[in-house]
C-alpha atoms as a PDB file:
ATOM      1  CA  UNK A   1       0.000   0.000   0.000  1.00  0.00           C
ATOM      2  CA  UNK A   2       2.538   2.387  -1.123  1.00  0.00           C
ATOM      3  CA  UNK A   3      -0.324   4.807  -2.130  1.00  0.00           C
ATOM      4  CA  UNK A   4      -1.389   7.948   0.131  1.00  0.00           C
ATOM      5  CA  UNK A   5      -5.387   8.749   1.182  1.00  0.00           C
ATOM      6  CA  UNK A   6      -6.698  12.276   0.947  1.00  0.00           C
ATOM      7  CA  UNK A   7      -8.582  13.678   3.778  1.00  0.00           C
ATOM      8  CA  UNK A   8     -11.642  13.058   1.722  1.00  0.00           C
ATOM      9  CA  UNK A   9     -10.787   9.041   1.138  1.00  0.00           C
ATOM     10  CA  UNK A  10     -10.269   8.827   5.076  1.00  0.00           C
ATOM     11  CA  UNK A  11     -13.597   9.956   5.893  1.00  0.00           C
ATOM     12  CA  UNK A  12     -14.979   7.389   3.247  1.00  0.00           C
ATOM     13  CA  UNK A  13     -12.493   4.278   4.367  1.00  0.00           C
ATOM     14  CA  UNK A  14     -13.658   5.180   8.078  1.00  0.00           C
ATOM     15  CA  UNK A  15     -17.343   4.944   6.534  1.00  0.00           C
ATOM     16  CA  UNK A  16     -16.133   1.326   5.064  1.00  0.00           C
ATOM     17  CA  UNK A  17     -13.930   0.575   7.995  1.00  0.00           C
ATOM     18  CA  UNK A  18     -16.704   0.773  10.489  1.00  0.00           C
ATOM     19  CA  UNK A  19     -18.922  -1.209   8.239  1.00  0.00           C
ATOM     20  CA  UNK A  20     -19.148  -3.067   5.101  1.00  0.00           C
ATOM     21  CA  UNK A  21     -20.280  -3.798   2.698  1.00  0.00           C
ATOM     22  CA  UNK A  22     -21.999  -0.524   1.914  1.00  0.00           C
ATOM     23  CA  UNK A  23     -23.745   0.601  -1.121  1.00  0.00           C
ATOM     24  CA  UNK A  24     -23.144   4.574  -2.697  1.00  0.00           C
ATOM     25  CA  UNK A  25     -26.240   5.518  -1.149  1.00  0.00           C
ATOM     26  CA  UNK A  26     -25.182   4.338   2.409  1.00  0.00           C
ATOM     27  CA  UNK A  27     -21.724   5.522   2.268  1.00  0.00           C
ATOM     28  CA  UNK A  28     -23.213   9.355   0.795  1.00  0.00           C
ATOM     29  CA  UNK A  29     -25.821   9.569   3.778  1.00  0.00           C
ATOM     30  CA  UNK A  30     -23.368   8.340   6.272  1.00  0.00           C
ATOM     31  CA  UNK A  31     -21.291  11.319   5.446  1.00  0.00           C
ATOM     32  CA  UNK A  32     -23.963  13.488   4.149  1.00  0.00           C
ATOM     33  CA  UNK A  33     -24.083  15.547   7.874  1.00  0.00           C
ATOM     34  CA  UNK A  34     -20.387  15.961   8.130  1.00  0.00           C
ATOM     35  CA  UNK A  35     -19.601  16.781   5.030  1.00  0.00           C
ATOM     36  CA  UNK A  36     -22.721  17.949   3.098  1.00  0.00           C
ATOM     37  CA  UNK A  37     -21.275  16.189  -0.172  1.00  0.00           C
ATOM     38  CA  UNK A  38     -23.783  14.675  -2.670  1.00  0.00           C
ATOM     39  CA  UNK A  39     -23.997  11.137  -4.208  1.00  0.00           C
ATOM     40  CA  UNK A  40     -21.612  12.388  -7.291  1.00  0.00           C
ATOM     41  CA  UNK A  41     -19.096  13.618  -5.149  1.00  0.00           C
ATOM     42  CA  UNK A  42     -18.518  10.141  -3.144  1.00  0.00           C
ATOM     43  CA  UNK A  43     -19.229   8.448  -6.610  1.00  0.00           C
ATOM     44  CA  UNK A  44     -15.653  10.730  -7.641  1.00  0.00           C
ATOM     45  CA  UNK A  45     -14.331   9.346  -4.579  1.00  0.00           C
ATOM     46  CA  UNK A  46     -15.275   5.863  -5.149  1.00  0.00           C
ATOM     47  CA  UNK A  47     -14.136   5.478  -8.291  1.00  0.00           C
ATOM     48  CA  UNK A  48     -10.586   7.352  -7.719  1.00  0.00           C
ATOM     49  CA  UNK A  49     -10.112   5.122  -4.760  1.00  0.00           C
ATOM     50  CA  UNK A  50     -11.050   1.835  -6.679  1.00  0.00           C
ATOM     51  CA  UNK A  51      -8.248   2.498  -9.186  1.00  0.00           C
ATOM     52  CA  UNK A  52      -5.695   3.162  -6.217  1.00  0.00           C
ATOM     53  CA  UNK A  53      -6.682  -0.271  -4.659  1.00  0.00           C
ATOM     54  CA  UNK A  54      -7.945   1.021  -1.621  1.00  0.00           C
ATOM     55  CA  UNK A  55     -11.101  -0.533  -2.217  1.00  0.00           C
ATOM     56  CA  UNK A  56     -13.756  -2.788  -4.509  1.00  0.00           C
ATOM     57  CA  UNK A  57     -17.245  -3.598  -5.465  1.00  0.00           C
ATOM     58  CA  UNK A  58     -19.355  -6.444  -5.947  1.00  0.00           C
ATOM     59  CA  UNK A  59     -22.510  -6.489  -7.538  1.00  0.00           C
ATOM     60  CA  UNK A  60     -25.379  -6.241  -5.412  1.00  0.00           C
ATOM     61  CA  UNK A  61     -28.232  -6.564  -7.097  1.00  0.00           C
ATOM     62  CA  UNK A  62     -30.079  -3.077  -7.212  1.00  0.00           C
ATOM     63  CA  UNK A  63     -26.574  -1.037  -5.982  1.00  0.00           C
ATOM     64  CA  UNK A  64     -22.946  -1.742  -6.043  1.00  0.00           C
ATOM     65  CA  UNK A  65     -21.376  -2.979  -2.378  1.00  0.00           C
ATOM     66  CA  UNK A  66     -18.247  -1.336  -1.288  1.00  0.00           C
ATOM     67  CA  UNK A  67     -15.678  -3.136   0.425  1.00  0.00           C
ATOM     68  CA  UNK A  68     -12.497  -1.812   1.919  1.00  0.00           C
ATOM     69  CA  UNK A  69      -9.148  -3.590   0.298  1.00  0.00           C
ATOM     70  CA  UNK A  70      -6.579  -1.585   2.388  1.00  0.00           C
ATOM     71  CA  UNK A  71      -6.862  -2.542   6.197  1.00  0.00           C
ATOM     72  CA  UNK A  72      -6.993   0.228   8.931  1.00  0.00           C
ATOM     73  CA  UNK A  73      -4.265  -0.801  10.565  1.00  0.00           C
ATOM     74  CA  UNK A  74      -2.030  -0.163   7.665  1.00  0.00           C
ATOM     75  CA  UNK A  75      -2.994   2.950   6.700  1.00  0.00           C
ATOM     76  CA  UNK A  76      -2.840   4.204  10.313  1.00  0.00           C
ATOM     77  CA  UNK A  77       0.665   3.052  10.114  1.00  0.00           C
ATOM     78  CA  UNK A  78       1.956   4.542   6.822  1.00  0.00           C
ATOM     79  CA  UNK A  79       0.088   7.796   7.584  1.00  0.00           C
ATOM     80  CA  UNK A  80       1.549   7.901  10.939  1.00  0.00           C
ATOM     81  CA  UNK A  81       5.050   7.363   9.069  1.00  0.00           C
ATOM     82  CA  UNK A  82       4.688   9.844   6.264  1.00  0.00           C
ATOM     83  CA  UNK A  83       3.774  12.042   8.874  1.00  0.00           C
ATOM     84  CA  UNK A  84       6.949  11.425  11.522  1.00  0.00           C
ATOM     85  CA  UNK A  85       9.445  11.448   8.197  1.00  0.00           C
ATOM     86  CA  UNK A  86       7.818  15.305   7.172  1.00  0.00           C
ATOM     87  CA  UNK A  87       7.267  16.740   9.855  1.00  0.00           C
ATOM     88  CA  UNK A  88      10.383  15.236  12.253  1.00  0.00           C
ATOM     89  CA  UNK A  89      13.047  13.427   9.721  1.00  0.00           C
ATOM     90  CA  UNK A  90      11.580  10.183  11.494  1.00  0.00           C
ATOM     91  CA  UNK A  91      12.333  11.162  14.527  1.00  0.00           C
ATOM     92  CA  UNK A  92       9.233  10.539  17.036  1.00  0.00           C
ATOM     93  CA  UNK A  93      11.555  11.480  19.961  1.00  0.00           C
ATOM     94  CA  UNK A  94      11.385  15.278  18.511  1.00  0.00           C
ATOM     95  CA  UNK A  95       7.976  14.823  17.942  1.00  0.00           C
ATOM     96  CA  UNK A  96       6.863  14.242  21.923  1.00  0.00           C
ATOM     97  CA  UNK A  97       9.331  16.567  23.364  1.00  0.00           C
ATOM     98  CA  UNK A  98       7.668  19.387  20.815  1.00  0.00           C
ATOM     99  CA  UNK A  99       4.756  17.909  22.096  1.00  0.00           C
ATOM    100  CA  UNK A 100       5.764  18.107  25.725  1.00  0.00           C
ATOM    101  CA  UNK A 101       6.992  21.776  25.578  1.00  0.00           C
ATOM    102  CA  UNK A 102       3.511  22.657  23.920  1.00  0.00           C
ATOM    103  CA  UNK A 103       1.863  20.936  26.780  1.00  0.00           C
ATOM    104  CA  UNK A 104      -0.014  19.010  24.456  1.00  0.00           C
ATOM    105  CA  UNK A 105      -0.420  15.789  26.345  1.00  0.00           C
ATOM    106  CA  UNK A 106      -2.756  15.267  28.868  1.00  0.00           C
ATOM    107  CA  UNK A 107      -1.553  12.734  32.591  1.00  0.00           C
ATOM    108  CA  UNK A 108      -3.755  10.105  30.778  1.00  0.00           C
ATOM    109  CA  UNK A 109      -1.891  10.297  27.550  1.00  0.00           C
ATOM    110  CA  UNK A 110       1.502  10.311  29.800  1.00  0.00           C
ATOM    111  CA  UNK A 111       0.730   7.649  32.100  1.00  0.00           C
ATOM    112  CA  UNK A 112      -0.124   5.333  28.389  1.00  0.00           C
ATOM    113  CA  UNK A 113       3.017   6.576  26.978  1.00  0.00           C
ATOM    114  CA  UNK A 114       4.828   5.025  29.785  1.00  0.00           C
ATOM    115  CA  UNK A 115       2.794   1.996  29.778  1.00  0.00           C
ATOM    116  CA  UNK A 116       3.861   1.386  25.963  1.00  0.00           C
ATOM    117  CA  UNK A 117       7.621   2.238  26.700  1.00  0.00           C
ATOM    118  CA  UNK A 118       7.333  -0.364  29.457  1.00  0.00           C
ATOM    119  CA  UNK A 119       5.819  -3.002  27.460  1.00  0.00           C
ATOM    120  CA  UNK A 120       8.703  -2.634  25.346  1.00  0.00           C
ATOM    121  CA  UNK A 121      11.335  -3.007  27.507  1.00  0.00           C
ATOM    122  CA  UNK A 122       9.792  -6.703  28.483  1.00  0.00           C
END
């Protein structure tokens, strides 16, 4: 999955992620509050994301069902990556002490941080 989702494509792999499959329709009114786009405009999205692999459709009868190929997991991961190598050469350790002097995490968020760290010393 060496291909990149827009903002847009999240919110519609989120829509797949959480469910599937899902038809056009289900996908457009699932976003439809958030994001006030129309049935063409996720039928642009659809179609762009088919040809980058991200997902697929089967034929359903009356509608299409859409059916996420790329798991959540792994985009999480290479977004997460992209993100580290732009923003902090790849360096996460710059990326929580910017974090820290910002005062951007919260004890909880702390307290999990050192619960991670701790599972991987074992």
């Amino acid at each position: 999955m060496k291909q990149k989702l827009t903002d847009a494509e999240w919110k519609v792999m989120t829509v797949l992620w959480e469910q599937s499959p899902r038809t056009m329709m289900e996908i457009t009114n699932a976003l439809k509050e958030e994001t006030g786009w129309t049935k063409y405009t996720v039928m642009s999205f659809l179609k762009r994301m088919e040809e980058k692999g991200a997902l697929h459709f089967t034929d359903g009868g009356k509608a299409k069902l859409y059916y996420p190929d790329w798991k959540k997991e792994d985009a999480e991961i290479q977004e997460t990556e992209d993100f580290l190598n732009k923003v902090f050469h790849g360096k996460i350790g710059l990326m929580l002490n910017a974090m820290v002097q910002q005062n951007a995490l919260s004890e909880q968020e702390i307290e999990e941080l050192n619960r991670i760290l701790n599972e991987c010393e074992k």
